[in-house]
PDB file of N, CA and C in Angstrom:
ATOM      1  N   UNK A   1      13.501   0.728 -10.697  1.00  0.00           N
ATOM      2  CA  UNK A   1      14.222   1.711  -9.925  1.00  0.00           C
ATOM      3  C   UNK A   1      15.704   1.596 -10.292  1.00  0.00           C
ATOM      4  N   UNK A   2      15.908   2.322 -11.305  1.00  0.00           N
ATOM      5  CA  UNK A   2      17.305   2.324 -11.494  1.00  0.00           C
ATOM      6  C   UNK A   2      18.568   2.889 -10.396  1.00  0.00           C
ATOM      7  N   UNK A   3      19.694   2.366 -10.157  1.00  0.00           N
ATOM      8  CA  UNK A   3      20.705   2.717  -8.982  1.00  0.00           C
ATOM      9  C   UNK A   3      22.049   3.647  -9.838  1.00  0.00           C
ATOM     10  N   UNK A   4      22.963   3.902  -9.237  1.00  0.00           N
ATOM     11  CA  UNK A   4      23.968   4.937  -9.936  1.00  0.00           C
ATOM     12  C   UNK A   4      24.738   3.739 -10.347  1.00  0.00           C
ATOM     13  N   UNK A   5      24.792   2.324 -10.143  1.00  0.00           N
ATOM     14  CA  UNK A   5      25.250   2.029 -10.774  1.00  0.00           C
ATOM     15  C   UNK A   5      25.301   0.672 -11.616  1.00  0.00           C
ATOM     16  N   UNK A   6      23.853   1.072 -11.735  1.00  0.00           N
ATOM     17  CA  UNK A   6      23.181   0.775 -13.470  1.00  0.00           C
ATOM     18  C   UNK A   6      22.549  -0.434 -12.932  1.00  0.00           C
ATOM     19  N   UNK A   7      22.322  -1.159 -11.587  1.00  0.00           N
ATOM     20  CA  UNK A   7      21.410  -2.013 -11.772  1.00  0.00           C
ATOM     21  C   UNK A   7      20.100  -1.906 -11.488  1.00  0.00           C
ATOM     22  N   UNK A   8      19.318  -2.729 -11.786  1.00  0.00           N
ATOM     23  CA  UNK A   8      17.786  -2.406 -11.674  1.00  0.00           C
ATOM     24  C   UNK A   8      17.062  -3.598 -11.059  1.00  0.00           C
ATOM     25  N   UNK A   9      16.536  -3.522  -9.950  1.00  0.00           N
ATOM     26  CA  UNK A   9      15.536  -4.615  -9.025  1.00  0.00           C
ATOM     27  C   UNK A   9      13.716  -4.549  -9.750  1.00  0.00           C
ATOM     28  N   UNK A  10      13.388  -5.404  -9.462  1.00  0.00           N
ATOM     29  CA  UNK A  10      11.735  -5.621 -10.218  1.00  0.00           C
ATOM     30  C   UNK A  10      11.231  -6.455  -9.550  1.00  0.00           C
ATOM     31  N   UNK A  11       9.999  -6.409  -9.169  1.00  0.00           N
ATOM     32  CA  UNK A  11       9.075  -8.009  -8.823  1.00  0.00           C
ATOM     33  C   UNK A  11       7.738  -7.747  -9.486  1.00  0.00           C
ATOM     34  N   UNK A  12       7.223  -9.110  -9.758  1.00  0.00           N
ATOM     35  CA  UNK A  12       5.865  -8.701 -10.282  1.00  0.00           C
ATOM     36  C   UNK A  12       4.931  -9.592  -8.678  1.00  0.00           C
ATOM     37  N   UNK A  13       5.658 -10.170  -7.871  1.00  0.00           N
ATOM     38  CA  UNK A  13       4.677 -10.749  -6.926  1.00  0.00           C
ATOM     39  C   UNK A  13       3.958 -10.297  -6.216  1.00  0.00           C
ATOM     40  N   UNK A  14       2.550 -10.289  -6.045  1.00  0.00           N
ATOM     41  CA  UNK A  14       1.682  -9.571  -5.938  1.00  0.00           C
ATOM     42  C   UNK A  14       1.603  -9.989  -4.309  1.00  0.00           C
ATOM     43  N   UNK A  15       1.565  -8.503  -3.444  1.00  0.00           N
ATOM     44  CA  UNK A  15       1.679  -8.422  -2.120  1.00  0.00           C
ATOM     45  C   UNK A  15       2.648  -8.817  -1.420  1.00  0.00           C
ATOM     46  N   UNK A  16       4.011  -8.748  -2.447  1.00  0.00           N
ATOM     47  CA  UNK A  16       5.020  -9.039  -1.350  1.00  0.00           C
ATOM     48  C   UNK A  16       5.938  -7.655  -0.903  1.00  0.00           C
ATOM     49  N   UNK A  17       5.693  -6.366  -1.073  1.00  0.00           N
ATOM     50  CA  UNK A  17       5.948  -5.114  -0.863  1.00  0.00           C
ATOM     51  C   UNK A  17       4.951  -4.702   0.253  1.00  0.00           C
ATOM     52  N   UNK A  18       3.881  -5.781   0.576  1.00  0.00           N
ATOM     53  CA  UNK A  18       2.873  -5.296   1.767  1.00  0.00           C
ATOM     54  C   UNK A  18       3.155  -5.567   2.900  1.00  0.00           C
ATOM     55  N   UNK A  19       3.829  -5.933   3.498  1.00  0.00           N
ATOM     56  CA  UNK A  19       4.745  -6.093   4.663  1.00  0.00           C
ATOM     57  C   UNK A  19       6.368  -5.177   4.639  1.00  0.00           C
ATOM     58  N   UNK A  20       5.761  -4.761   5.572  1.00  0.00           N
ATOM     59  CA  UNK A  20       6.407  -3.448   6.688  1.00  0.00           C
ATOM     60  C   UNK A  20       7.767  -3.732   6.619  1.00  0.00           C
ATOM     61  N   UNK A  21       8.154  -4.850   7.758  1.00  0.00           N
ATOM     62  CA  UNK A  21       9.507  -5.437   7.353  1.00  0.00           C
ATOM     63  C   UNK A  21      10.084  -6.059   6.661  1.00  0.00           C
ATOM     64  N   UNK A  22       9.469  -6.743   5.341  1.00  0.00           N
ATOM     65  CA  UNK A  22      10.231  -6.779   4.380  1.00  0.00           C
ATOM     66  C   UNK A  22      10.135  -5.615   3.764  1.00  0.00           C
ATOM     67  N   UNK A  23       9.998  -4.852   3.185  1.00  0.00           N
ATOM     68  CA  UNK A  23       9.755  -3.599   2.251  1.00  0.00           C
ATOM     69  C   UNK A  23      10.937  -2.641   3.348  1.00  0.00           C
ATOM     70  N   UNK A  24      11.229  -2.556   4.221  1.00  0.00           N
ATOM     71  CA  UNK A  24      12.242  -1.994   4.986  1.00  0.00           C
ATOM     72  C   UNK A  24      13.147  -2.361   4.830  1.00  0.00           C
ATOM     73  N   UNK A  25      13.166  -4.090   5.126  1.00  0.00           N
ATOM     74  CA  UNK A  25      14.551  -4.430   4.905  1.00  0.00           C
ATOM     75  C   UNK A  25      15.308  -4.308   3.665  1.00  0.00           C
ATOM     76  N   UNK A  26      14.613  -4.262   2.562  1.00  0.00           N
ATOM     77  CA  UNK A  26      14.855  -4.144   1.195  1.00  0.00           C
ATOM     78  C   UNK A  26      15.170  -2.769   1.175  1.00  0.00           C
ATOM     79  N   UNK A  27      14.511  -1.735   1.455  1.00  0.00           N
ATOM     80  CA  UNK A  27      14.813  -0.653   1.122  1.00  0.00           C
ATOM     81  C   UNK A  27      15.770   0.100   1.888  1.00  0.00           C
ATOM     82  N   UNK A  28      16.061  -0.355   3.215  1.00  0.00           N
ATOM     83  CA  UNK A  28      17.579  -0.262   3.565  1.00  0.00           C
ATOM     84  C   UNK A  28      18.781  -0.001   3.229  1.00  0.00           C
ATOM     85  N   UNK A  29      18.518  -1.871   2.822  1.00  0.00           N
ATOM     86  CA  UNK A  29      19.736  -2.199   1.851  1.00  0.00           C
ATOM     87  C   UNK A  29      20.012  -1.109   0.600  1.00  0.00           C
ATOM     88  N   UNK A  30      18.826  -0.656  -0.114  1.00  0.00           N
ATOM     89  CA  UNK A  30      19.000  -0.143  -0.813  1.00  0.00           C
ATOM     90  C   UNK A  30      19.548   1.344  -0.408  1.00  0.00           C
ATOM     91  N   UNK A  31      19.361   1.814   0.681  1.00  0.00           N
ATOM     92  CA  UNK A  31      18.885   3.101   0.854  1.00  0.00           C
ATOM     93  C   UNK A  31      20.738   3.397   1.657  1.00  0.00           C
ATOM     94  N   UNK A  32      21.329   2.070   1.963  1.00  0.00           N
ATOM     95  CA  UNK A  32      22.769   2.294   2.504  1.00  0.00           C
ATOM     96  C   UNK A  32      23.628   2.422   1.312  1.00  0.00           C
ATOM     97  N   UNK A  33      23.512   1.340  -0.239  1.00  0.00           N
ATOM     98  CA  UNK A  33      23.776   1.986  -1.041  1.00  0.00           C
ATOM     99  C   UNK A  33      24.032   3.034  -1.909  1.00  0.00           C
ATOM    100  N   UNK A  34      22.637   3.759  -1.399  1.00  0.00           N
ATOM    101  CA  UNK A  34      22.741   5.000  -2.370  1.00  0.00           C
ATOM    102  C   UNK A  34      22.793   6.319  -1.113  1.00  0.00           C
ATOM    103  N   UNK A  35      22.720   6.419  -0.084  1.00  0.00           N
ATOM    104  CA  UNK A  35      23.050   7.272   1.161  1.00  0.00           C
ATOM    105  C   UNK A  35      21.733   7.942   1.398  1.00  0.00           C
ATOM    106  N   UNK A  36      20.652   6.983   0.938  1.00  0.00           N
ATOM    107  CA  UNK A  36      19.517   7.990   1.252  1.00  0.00           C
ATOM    108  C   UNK A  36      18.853   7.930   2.645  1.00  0.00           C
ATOM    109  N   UNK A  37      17.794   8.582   3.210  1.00  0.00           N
ATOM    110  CA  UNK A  37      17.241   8.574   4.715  1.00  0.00           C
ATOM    111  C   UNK A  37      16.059   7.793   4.439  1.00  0.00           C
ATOM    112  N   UNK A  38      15.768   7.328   5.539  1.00  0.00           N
ATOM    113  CA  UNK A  38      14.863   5.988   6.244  1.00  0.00           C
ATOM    114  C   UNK A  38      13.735   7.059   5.899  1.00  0.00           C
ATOM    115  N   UNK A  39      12.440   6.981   5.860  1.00  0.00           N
ATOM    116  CA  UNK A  39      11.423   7.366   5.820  1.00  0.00           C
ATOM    117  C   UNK A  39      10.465   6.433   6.826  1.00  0.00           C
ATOM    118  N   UNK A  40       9.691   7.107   7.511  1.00  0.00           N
ATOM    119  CA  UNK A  40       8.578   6.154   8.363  1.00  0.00           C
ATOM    120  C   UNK A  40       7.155   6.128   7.744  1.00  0.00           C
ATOM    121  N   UNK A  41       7.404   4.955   7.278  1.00  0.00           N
ATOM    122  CA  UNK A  41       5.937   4.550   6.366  1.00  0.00           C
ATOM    123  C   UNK A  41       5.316   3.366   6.524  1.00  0.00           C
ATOM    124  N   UNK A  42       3.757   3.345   6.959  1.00  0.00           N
ATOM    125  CA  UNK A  42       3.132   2.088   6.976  1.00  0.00           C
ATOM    126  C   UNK A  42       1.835   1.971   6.060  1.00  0.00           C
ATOM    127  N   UNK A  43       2.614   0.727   5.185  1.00  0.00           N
ATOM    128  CA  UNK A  43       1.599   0.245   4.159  1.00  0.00           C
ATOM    129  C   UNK A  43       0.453   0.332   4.729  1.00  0.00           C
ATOM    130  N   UNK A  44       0.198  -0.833   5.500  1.00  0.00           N
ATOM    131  CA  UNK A  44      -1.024  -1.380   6.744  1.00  0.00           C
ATOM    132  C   UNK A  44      -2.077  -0.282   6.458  1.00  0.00           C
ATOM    133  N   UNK A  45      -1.666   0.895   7.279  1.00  0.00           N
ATOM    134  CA  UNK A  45      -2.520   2.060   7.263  1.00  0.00           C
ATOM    135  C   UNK A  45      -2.364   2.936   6.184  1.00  0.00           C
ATOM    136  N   UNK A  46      -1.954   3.523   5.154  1.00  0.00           N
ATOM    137  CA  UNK A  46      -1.928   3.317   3.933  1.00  0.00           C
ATOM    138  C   UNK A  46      -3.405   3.232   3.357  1.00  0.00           C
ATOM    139  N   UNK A  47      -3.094   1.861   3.330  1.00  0.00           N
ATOM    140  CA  UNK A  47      -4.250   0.947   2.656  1.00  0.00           C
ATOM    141  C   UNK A  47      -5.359   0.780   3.362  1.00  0.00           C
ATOM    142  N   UNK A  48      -5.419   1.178   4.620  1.00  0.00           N
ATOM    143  CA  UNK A  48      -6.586   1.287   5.960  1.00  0.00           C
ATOM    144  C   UNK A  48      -7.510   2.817   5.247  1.00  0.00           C
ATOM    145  N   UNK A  49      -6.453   3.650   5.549  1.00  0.00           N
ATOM    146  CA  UNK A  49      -6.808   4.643   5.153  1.00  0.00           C
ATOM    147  C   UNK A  49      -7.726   5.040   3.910  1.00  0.00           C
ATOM    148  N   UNK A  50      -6.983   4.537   2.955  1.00  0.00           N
ATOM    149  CA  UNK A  50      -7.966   4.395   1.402  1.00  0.00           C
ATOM    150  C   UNK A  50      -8.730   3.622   1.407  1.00  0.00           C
ATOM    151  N   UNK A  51      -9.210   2.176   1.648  1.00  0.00           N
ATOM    152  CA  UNK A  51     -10.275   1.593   1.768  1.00  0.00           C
ATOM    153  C   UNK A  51     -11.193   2.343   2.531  1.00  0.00           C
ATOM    154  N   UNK A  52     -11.088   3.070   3.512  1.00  0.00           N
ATOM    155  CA  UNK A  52     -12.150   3.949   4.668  1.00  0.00           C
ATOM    156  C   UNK A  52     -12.378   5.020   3.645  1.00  0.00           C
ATOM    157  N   UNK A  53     -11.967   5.659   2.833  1.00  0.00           N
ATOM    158  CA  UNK A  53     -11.951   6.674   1.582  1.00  0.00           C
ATOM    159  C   UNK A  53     -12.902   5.888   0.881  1.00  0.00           C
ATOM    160  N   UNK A  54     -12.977   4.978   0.087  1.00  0.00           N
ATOM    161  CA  UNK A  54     -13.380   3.981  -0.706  1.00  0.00           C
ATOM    162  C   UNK A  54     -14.744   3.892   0.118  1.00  0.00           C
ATOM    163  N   UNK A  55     -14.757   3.377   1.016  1.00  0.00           N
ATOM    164  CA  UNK A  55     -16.017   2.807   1.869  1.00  0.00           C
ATOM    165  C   UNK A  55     -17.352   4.303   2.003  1.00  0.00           C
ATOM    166  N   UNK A  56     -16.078   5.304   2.343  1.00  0.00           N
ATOM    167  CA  UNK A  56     -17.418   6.436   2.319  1.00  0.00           C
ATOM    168  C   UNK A  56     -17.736   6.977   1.146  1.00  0.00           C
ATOM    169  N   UNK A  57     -16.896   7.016  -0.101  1.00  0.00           N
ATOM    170  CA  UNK A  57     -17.238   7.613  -1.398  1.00  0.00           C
ATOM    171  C   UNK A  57     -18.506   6.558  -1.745  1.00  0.00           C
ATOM    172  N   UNK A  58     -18.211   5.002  -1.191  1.00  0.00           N
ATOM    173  CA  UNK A  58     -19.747   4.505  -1.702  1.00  0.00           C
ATOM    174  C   UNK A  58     -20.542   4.475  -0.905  1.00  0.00           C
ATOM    175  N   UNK A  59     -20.544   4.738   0.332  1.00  0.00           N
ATOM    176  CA  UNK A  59     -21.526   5.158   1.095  1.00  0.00           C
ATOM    177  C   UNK A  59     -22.618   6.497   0.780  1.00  0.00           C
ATOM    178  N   UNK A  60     -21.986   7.475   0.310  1.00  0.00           N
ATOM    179  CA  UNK A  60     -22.091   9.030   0.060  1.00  0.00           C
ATOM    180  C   UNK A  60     -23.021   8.406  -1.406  1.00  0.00           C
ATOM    181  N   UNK A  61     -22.223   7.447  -2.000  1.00  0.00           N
ATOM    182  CA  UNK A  61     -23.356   7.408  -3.641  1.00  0.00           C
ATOM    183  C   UNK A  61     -23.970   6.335  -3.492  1.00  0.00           C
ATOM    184  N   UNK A  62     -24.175   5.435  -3.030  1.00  0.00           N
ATOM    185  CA  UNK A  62     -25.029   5.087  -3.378  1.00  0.00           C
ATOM    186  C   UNK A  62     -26.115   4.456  -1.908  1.00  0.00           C
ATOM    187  N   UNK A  63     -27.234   4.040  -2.249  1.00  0.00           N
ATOM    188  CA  UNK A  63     -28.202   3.865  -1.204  1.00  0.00           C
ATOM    189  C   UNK A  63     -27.687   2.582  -0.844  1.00  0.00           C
ATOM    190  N   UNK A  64     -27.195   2.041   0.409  1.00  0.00           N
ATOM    191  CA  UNK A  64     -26.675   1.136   1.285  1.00  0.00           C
ATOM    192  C   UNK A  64     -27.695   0.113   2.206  1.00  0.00           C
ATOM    193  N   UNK A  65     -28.425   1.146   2.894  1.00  0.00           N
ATOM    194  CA  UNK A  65     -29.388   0.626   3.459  1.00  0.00           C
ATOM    195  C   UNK A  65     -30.332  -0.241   2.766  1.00  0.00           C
ATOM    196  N   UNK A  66     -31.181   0.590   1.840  1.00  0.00           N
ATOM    197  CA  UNK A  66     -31.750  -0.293   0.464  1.00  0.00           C
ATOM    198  C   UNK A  66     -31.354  -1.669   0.465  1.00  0.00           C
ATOM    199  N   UNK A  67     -29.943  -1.138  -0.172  1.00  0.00           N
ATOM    200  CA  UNK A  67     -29.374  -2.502  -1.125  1.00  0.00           C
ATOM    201  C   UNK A  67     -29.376  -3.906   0.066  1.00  0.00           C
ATOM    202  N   UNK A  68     -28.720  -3.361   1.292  1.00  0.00           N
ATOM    203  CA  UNK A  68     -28.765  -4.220   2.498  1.00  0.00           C
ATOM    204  C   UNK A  68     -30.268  -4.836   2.794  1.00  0.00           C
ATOM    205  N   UNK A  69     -31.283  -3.872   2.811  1.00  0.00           N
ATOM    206  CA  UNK A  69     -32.638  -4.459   3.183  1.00  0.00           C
ATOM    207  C   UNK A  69     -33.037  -5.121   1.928  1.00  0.00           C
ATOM    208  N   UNK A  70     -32.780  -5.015   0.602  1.00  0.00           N
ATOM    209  CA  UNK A  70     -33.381  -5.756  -0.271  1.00  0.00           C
ATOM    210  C   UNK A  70     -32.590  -7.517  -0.275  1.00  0.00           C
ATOM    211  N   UNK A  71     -31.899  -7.012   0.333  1.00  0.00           N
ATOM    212  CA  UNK A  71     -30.541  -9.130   0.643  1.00  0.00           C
ATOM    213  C   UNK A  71     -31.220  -9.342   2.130  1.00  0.00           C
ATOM    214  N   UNK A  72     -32.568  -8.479   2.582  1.00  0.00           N
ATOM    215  CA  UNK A  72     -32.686  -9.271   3.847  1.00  0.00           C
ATOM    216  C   UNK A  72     -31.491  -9.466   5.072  1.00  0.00           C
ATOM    217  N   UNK A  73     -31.230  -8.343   5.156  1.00  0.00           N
ATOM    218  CA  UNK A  73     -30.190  -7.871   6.226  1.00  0.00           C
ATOM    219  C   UNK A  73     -30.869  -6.480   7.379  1.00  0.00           C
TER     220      UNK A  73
END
């Protein structure tokens, strides 16, 4: 994410943008820098949301019940 004036932030750590208040507080900071507006966004549900997407696209294809009764469930 390049800034107006020329520096650039990066992480490669995996799930540390998944929390609410850090990812706010960061983008704050950033967002007083460059004069932009707060946006109301939650990862949490987000990612609630698409896994429940995820869960019924494999529900919808493939046979569940089956697969469950053949593991003796």
């Amino acid at each position: 994410m390049p800034f107006s004036d020329g520096n650039v932030w990066g992480s490669y750590v995996h799930g540390l943008f998944d929390s609410d208040d850090m990812r706010d507080g960061l983008l704050d900071w950033v967002r007083r820098s460059e004069g932009s507006a707060r946006t109301n966004f939650s990862y949490k549900s987000f990612k609630e949301y698409n896994y429940d997407l995820l869960a019924d696209t494999v529900e919808k294809q493939v046979d569940v019940e089956s697969i469950l009764k053949k593991m003796g469930f």
